[in-house]
N, C-alpha and C. Protein backbone atom coordinates (compact mmCIF):
# COMPACT_ATOMS: atom_id res chain seq x y z
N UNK A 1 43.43 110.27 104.66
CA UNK A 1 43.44 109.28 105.72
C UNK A 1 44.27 109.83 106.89
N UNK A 2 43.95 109.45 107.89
CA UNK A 2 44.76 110.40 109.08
C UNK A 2 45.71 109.22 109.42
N UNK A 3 46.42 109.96 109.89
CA UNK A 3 47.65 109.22 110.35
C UNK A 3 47.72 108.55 111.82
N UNK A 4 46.56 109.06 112.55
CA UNK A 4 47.12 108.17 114.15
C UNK A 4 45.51 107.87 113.72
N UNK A 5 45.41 106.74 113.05
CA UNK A 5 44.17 106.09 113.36
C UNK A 5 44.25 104.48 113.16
N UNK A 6 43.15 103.94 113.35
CA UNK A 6 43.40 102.56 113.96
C UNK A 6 43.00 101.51 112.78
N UNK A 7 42.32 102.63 111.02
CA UNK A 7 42.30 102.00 110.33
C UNK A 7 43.83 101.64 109.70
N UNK A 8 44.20 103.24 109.59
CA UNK A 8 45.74 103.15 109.18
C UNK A 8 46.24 101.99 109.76
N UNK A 9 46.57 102.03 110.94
CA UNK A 9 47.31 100.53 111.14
C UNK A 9 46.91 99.21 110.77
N UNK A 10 45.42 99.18 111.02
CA UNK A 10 44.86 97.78 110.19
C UNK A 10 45.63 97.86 108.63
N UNK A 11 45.53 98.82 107.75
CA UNK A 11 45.53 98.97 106.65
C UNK A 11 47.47 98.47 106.72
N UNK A 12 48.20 99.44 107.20
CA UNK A 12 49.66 98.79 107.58
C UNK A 12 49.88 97.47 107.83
N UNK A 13 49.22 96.67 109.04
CA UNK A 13 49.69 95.90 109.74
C UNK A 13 49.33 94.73 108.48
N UNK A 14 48.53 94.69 107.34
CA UNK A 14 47.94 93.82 106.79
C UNK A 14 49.02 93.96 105.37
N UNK A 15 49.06 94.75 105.12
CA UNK A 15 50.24 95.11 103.97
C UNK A 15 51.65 95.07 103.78
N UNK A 16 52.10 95.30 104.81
CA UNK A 16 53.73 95.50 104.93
C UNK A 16 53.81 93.87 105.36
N UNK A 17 53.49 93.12 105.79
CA UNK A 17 53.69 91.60 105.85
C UNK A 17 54.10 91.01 104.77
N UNK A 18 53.18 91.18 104.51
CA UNK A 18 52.75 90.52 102.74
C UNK A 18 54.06 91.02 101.48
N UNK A 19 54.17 92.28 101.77
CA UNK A 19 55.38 92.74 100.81
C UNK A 19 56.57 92.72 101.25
N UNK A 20 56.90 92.51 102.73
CA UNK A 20 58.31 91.84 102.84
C UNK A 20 58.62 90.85 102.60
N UNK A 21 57.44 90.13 102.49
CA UNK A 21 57.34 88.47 102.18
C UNK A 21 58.00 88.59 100.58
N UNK A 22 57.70 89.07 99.99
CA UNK A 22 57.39 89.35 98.49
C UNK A 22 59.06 89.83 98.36
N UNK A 23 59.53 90.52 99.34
CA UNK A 23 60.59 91.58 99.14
C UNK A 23 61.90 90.64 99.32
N UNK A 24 61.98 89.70 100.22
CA UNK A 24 62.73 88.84 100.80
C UNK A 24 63.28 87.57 100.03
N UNK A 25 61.87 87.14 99.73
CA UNK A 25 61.80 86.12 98.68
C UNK A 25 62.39 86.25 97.42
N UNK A 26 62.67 87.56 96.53
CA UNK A 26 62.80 88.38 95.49
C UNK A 26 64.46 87.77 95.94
N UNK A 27 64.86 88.78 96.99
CA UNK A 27 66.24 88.94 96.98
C UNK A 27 67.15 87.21 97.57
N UNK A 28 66.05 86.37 98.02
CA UNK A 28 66.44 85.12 98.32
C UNK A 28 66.66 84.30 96.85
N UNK A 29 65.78 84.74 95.91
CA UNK A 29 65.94 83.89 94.40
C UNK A 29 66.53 84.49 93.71
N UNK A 30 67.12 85.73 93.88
CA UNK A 30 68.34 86.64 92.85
C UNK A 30 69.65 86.40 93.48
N UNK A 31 69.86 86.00 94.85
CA UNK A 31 70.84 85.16 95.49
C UNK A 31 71.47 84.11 94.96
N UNK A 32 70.11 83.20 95.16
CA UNK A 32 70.45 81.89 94.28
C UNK A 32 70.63 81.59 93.17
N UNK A 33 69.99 82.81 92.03
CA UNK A 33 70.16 82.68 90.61
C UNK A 33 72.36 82.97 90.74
N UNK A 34 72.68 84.25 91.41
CA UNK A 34 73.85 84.31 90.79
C UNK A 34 74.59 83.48 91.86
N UNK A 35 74.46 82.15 92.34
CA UNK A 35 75.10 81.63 93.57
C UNK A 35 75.61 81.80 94.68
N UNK A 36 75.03 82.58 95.03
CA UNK A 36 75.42 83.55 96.23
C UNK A 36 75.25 82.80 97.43
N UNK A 37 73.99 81.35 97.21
CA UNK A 37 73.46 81.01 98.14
C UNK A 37 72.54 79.68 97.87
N UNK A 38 72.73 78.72 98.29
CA UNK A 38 72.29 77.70 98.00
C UNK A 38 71.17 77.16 97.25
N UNK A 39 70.57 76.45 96.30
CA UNK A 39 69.78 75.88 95.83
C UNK A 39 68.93 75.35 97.31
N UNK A 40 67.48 75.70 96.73
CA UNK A 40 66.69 75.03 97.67
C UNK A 40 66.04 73.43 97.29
N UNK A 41 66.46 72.70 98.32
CA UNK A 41 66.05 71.51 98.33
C UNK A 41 64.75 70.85 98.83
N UNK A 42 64.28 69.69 98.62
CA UNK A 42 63.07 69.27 98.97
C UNK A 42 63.05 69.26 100.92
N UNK A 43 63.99 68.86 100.88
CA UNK A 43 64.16 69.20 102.65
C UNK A 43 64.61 70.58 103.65
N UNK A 44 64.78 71.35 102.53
CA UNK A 44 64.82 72.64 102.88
C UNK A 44 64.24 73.66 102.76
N UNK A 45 63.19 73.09 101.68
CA UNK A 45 62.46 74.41 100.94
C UNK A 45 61.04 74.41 102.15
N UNK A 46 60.67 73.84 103.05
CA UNK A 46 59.65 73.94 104.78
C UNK A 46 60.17 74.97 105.08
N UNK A 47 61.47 74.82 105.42
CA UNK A 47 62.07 75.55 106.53
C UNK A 47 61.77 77.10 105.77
N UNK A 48 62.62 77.18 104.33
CA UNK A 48 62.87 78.38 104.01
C UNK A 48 61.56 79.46 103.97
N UNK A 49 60.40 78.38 104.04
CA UNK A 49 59.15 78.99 103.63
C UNK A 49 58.46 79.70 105.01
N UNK A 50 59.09 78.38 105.96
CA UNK A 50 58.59 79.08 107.51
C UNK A 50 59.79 80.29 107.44
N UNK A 51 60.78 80.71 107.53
CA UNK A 51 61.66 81.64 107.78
C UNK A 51 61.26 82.90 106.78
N UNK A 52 61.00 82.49 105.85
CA UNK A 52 60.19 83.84 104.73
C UNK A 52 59.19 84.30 105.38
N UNK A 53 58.52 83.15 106.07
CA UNK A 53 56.98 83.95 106.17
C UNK A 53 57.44 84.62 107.68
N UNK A 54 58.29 84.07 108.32
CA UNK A 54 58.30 84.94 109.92
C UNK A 54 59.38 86.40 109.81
N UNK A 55 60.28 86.58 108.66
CA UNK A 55 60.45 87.80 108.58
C UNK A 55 59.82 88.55 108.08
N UNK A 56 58.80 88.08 106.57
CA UNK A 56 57.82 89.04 106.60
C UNK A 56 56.61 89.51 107.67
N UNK A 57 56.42 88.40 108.42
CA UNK A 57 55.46 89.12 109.68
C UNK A 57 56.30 90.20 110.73
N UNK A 58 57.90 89.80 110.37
CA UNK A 58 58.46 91.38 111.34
C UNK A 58 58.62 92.45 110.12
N UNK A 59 58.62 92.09 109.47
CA UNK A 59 58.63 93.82 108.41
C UNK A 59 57.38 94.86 109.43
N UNK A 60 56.82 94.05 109.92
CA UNK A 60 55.49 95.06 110.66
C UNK A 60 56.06 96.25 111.75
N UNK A 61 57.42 95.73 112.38
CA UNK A 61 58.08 96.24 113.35
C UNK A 61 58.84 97.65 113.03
N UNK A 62 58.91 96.99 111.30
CA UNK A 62 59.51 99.26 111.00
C UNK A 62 58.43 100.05 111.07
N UNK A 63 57.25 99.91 110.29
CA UNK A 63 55.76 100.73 110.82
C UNK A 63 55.23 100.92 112.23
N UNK A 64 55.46 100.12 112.48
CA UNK A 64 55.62 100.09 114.52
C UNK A 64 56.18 101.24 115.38
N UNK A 65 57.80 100.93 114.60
CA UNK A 65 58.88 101.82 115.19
C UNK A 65 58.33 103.08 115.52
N UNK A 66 58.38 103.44 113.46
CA UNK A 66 57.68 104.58 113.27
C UNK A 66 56.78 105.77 113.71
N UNK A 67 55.62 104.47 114.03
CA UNK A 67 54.36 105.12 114.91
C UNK A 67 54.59 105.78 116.44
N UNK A 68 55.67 105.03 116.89
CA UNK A 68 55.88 104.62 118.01
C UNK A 68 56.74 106.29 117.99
N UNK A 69 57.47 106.26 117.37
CA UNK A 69 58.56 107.16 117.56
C UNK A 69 57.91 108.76 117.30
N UNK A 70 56.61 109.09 117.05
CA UNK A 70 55.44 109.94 115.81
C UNK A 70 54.42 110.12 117.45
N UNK A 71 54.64 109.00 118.08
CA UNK A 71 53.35 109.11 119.15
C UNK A 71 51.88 108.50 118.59
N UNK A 72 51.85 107.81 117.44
CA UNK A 72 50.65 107.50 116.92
C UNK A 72 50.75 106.23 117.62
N UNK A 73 49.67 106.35 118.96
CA UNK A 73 49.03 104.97 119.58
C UNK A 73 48.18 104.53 118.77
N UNK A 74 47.54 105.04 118.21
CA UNK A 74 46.13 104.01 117.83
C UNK A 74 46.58 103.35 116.45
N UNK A 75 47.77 104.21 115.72
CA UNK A 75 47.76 103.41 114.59
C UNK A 75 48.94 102.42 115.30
N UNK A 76 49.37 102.40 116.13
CA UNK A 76 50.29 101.38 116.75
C UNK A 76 49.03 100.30 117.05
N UNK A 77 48.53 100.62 117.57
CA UNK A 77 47.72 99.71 118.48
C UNK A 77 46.60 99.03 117.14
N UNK A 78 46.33 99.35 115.92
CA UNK A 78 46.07 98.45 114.73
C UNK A 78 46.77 98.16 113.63
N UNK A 79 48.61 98.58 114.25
CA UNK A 79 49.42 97.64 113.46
C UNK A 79 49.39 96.05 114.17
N UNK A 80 49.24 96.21 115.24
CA UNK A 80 49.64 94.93 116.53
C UNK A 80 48.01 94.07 116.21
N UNK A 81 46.53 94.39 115.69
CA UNK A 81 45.99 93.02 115.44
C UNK A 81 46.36 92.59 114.37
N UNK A 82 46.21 92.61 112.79
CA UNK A 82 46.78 91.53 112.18
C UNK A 82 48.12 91.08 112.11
N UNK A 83 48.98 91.99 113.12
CA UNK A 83 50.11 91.16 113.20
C UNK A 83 49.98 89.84 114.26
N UNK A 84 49.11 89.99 115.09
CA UNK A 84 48.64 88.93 115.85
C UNK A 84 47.79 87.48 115.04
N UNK A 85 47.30 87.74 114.46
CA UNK A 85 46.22 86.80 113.34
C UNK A 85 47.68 86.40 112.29
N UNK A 86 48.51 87.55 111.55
CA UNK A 86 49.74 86.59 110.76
C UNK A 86 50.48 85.68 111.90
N UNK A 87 50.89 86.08 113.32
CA UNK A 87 51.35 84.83 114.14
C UNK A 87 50.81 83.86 114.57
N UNK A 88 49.66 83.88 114.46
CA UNK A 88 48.33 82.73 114.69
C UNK A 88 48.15 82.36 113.55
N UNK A 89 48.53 82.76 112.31
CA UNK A 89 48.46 81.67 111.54
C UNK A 89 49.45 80.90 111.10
N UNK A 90 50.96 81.65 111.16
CA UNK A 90 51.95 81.07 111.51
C UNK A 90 52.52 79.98 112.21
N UNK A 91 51.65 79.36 113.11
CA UNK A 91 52.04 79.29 114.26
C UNK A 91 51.01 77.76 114.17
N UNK A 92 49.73 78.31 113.19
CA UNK A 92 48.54 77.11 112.75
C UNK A 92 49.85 76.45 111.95
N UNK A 93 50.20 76.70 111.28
CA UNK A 93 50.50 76.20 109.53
C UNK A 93 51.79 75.28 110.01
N UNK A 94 53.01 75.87 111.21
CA UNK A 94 53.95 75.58 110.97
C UNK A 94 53.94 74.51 112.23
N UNK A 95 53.01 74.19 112.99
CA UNK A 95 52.75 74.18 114.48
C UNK A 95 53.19 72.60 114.35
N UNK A 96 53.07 71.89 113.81
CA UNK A 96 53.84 70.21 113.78
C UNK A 96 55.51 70.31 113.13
N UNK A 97 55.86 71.02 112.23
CA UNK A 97 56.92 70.86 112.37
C UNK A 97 58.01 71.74 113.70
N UNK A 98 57.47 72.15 113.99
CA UNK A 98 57.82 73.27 115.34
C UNK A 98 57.86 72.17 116.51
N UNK A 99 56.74 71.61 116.65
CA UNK A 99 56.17 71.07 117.93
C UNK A 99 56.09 69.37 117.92
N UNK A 100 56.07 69.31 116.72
CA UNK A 100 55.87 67.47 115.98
C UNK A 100 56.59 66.44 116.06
């Protein structure tokens, strides 16, 4: 697979979301197992879920860097659509308590 191409970044921009999500969440419930950090509550557990899901949509920004720093435009330039579609859906999902 080549490296400055525009699948690569689709293939990035769609993956690294998803596993910071995964990555975050991990270290948010091994927190709370040894009390490091609060029990999540029925009125807190929205929030925590919107805040999980918007740092995993920046995990996209170290592959970014990366590209960025490598000169790979095009795989820059198809890390940036599904990071656009995870903030549009972000943005669907969370858009009444944000705006409501």
């Amino acid at each position: 697979m080549d490296k400055n191409s525009i699948v690569t970044g689709l293939v990035l921009g769609c993956i690294v979301p998803v596993l910071g999500f995964i990555v975050v969440q991990f270290i948010f419930d091994t927190l709370t197992q040894f009390g490091l950090m609060a029990e999540v509550t029925a009125s807190s557990e929205g929030r925590r879920l919107r805040t999980l899901a918007l740092i995993g949509i920046c995990f996209n920004l170290i592959p970014f860097n990366i590209c960025k720093n490598n000169r790979w435009d095009q795989t820059m330039r198809g890390i940036v659509f599904p990071t656009l579609v995870y903030v549009g859906a972000w943005l669907f999902r969370f858009y009444s308590e944000l705006f409501g």
